[in-house]
N, C-alpha and C. Protein backbone atom coordinates (compact mmCIF):
# COMPACT_ATOMS: atom_id res chain seq x y z
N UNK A 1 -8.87 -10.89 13.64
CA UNK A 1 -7.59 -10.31 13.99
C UNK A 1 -7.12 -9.41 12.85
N UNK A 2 -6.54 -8.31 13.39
CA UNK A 2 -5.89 -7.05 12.03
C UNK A 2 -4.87 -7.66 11.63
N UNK A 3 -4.67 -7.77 10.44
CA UNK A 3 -3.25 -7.72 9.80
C UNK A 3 -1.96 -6.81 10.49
N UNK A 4 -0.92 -7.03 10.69
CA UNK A 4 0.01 -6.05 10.95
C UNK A 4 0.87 -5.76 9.83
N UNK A 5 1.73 -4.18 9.80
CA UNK A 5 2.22 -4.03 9.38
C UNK A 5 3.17 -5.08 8.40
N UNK A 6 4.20 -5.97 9.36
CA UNK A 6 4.52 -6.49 8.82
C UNK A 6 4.02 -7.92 8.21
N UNK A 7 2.58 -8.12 8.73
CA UNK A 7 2.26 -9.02 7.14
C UNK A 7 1.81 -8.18 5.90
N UNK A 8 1.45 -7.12 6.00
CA UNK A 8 1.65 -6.24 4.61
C UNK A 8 2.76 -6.42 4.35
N UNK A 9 3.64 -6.34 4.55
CA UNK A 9 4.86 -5.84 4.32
C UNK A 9 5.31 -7.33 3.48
N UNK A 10 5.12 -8.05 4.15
CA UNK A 10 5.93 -9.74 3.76
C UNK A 10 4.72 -9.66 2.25
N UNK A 11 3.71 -9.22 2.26
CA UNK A 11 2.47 -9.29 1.09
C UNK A 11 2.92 -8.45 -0.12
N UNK A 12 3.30 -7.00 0.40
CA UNK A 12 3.83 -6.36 -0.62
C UNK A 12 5.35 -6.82 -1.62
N UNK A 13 5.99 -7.29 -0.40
CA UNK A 13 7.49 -7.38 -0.84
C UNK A 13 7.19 -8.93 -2.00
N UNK A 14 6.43 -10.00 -1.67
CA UNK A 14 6.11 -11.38 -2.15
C UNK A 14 5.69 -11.09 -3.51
N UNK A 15 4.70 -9.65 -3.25
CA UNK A 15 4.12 -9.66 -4.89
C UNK A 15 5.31 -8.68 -6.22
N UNK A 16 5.61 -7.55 -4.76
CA UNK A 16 6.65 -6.53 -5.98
C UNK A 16 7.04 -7.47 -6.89
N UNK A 17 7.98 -8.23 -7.11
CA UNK A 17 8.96 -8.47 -7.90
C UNK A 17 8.88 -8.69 -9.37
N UNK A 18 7.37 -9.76 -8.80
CA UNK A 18 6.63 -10.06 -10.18
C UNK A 18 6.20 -9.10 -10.84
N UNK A 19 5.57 -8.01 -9.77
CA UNK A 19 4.69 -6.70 -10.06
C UNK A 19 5.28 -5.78 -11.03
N UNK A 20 6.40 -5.47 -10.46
CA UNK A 20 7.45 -4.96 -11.84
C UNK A 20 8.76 -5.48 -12.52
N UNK A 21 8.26 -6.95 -13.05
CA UNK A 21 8.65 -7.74 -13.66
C UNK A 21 10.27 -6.91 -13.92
N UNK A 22 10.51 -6.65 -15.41
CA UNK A 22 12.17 -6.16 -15.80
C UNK A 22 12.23 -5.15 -14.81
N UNK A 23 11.36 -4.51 -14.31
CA UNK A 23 12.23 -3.12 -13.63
C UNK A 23 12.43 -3.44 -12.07
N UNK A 24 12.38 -4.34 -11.47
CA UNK A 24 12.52 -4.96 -10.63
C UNK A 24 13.81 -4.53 -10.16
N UNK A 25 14.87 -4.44 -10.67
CA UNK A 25 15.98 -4.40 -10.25
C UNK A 25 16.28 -2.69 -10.65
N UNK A 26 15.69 -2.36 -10.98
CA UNK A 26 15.83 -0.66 -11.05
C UNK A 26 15.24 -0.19 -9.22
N UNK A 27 14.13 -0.89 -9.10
CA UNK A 27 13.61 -0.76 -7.56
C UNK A 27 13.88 -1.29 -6.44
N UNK A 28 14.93 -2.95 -6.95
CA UNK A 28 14.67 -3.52 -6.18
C UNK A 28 15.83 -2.98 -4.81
N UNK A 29 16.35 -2.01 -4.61
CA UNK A 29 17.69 -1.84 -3.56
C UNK A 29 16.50 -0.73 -2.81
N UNK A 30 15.56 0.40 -3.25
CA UNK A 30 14.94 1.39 -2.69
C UNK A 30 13.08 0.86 -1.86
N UNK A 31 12.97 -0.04 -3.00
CA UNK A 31 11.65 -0.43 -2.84
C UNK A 31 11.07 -0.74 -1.40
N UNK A 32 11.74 -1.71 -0.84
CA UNK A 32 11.56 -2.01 0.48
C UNK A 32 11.51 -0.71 1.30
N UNK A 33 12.41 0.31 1.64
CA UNK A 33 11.88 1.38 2.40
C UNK A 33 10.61 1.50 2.01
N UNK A 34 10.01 2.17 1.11
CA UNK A 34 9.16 3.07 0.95
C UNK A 34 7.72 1.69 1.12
N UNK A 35 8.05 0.44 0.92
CA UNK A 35 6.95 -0.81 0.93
C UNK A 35 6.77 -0.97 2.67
N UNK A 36 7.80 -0.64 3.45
CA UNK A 36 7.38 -0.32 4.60
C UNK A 36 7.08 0.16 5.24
N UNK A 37 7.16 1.77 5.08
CA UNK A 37 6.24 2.92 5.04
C UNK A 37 4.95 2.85 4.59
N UNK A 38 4.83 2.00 3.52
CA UNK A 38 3.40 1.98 3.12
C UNK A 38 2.37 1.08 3.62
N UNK A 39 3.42 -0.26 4.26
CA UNK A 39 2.49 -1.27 4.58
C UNK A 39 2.03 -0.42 6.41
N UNK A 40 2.68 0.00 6.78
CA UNK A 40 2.68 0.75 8.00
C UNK A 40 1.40 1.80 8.20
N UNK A 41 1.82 2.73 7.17
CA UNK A 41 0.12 3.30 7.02
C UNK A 41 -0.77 3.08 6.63
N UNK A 42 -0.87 1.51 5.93
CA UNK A 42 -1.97 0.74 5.49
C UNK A 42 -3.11 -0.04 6.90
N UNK A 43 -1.59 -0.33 8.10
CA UNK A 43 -1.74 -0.66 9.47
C UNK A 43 -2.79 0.12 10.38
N UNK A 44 -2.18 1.34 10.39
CA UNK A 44 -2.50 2.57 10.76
C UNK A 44 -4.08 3.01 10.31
N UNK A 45 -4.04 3.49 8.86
CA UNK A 45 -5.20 3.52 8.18
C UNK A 45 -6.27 2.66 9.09
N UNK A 46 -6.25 1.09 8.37
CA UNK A 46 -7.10 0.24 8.68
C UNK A 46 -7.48 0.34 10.41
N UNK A 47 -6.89 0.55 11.33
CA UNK A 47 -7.13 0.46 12.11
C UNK A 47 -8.01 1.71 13.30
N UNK A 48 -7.69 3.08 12.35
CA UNK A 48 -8.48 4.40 12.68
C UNK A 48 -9.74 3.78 12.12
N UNK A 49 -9.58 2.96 10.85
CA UNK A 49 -11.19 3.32 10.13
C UNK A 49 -12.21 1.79 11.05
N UNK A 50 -11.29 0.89 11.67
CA UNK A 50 -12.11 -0.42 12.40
C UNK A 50 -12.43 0.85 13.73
N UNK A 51 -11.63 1.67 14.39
CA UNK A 51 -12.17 2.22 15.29
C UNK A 51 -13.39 3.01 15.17
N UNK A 52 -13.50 3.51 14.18
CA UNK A 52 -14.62 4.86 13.53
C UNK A 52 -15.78 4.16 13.31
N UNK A 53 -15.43 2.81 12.66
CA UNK A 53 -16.40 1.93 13.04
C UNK A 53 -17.36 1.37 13.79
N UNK A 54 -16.83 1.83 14.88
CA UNK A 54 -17.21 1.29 16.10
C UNK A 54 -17.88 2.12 17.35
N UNK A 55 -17.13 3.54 16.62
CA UNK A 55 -17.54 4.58 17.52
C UNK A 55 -17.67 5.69 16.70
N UNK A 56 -18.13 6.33 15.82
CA UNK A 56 -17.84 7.38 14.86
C UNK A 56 -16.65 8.73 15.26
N UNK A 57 -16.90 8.89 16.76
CA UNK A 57 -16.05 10.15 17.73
C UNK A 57 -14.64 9.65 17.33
N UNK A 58 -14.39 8.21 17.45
CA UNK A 58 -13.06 8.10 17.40
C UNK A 58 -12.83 7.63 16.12
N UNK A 59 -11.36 7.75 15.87
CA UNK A 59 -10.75 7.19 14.27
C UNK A 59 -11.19 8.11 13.63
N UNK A 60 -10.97 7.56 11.98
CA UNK A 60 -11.94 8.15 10.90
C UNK A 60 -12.57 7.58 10.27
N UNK A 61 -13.42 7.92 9.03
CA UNK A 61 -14.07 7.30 8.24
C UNK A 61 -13.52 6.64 7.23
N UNK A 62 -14.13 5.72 6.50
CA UNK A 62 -13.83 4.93 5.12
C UNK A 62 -13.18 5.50 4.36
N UNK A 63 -13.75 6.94 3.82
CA UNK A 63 -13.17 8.08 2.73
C UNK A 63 -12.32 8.56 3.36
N UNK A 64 -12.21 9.24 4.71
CA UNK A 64 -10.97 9.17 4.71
C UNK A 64 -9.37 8.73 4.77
N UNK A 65 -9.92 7.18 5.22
CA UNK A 65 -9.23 6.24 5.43
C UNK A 65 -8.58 5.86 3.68
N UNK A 66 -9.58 5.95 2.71
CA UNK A 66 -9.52 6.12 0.93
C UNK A 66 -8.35 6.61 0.57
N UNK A 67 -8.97 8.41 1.34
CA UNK A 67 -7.85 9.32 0.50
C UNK A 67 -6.26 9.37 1.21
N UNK A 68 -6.31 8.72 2.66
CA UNK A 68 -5.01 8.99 3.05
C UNK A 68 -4.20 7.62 2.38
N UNK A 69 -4.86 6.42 2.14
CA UNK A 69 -4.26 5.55 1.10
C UNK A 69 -3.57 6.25 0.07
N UNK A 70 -4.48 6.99 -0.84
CA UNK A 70 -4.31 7.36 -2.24
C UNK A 70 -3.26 8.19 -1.70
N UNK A 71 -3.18 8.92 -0.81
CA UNK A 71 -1.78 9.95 -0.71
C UNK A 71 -0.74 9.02 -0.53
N UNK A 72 -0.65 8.30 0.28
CA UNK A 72 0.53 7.37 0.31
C UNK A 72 0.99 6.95 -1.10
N UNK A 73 -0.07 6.14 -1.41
CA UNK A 73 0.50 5.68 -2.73
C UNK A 73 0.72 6.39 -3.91
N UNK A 74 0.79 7.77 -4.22
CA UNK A 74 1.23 8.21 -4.75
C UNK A 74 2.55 8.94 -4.38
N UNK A 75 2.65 9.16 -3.36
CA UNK A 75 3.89 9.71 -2.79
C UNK A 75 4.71 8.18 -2.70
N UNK A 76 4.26 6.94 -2.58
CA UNK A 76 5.25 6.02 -3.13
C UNK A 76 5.87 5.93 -4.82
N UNK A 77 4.61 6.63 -4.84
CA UNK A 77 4.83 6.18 -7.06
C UNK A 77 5.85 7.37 -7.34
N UNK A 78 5.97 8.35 -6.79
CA UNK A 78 6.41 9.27 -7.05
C UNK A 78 8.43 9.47 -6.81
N UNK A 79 8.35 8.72 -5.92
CA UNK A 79 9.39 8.69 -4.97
C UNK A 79 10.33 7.34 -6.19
N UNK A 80 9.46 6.28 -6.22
CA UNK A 80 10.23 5.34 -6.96
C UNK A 80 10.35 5.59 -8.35
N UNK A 81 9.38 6.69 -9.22
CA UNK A 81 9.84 6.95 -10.29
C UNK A 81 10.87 8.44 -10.68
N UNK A 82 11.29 8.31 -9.14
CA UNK A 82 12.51 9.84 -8.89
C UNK A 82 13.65 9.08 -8.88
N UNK A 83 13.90 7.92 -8.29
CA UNK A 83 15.00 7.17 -7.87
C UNK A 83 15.66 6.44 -8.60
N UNK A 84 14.23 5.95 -9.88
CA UNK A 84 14.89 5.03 -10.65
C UNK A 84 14.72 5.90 -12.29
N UNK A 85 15.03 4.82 -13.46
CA UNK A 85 14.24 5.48 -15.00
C UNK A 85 12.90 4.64 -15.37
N UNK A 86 12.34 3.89 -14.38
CA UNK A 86 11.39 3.87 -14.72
C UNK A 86 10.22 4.74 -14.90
N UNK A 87 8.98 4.66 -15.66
CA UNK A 87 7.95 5.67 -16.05
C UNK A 87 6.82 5.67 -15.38
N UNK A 88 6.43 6.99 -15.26
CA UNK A 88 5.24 6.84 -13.87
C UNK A 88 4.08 5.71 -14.11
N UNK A 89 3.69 5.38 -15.71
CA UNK A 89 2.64 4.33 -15.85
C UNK A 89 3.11 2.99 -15.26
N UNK A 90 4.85 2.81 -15.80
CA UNK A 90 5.45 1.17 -15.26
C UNK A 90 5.04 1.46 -13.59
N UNK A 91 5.34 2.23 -13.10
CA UNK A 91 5.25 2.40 -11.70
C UNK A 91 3.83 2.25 -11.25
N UNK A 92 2.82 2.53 -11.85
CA UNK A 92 1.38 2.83 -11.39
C UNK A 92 0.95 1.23 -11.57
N UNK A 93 1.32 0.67 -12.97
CA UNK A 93 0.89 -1.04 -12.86
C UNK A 93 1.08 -1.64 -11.97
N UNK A 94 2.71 -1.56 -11.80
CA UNK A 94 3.30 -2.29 -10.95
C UNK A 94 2.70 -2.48 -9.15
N UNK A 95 2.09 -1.08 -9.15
CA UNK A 95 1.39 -0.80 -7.81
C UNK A 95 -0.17 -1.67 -7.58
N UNK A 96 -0.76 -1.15 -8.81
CA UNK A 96 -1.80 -2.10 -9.14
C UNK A 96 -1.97 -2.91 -8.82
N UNK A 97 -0.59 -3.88 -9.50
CA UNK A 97 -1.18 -5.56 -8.93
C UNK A 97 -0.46 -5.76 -7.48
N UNK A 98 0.31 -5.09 -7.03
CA UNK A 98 0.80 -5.44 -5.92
C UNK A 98 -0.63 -5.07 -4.47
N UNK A 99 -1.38 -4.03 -5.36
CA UNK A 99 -2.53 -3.44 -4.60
C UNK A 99 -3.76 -4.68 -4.49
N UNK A 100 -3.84 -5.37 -5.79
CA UNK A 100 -4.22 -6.16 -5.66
C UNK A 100 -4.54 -7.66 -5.08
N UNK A 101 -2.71 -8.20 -4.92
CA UNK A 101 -2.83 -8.78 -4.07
C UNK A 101 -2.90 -8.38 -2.78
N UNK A 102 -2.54 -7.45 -2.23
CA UNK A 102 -3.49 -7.18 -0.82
C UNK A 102 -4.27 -7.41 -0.66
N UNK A 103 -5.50 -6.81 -1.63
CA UNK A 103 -6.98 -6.97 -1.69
C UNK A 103 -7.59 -8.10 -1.24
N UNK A 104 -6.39 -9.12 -2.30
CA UNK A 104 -7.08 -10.91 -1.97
C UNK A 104 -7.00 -11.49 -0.76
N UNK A 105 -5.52 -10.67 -0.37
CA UNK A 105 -5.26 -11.30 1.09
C UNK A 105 -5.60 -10.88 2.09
N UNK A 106 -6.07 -9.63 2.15
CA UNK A 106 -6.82 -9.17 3.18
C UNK A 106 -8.07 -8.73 3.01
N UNK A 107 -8.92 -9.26 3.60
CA UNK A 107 -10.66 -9.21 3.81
C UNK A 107 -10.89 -7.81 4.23
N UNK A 108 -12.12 -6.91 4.47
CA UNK A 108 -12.18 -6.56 5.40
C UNK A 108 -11.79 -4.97 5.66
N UNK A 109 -11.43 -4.17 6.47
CA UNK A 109 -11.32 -3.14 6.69
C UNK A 109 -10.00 -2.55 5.78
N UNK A 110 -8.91 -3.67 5.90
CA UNK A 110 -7.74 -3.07 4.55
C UNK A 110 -7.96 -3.01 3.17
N UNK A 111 -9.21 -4.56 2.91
CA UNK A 111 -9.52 -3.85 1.35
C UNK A 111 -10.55 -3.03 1.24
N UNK A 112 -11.16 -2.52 2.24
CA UNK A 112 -12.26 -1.27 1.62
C UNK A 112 -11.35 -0.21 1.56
N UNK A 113 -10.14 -0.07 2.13
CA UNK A 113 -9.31 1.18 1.96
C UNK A 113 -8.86 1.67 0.86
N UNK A 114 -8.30 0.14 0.40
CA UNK A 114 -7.22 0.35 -0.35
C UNK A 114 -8.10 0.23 -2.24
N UNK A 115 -7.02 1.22 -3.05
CA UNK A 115 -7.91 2.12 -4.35
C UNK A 115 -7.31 1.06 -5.37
């Protein structure tokens, strides 16, 4: 069974806090939009690239399934280090491990996506 959106979402939001430990509260009023946008096209993503899988005609591929990750998540990093004073590296860690726990928690077509 695919993950949905919103168990990304409950995955992302569980790990943020820790993820950017003190700046937490610099993100924490904006974060959630943009963590649901992201867990959404993580949804999305994963689920063009299980189709492409299956049929090459339909969906897309792995790489592309890669790079439309990597666009998201930088247009998240970007967005939260506009909003708040945190620094694009605090922002890039913080993504890191939150990227990470995805990874653990989801097997499978969301962690080959995700960078």
């Amino acid at each position: 069974m695919a993950a949905t959106a919103e168990q990304i979402f409950d995955k992302i939001m569980g790990a943020a806090e820790a993820s950017f430990k003190d700046g937490w509260s610099a993100v924490r009023d904006y974060a959630p939009a943009e963590f649901r946008k992201m867990a959404i096209q993580i949804e999305e993503i994963a689920s063009n690239v299980a189709k492409y899988k299956l049929d090459p005609n339909e969906g897309y591929s792995p790489e592309t399934g890669k790079l439309l990750f990597k666009m998201q998540r930088q247009a998240c990093e970007s967005v939260l280090v506009a909003v708040t004073q945190l620094t694009m590296i605090s922002v890039q860690k913080a993504l890191d491990a939150v990227v990470k726990v995805l990874k653990n928690s989801f097997k499978g077509v969301i962690a080959s996506v995700l960078q």
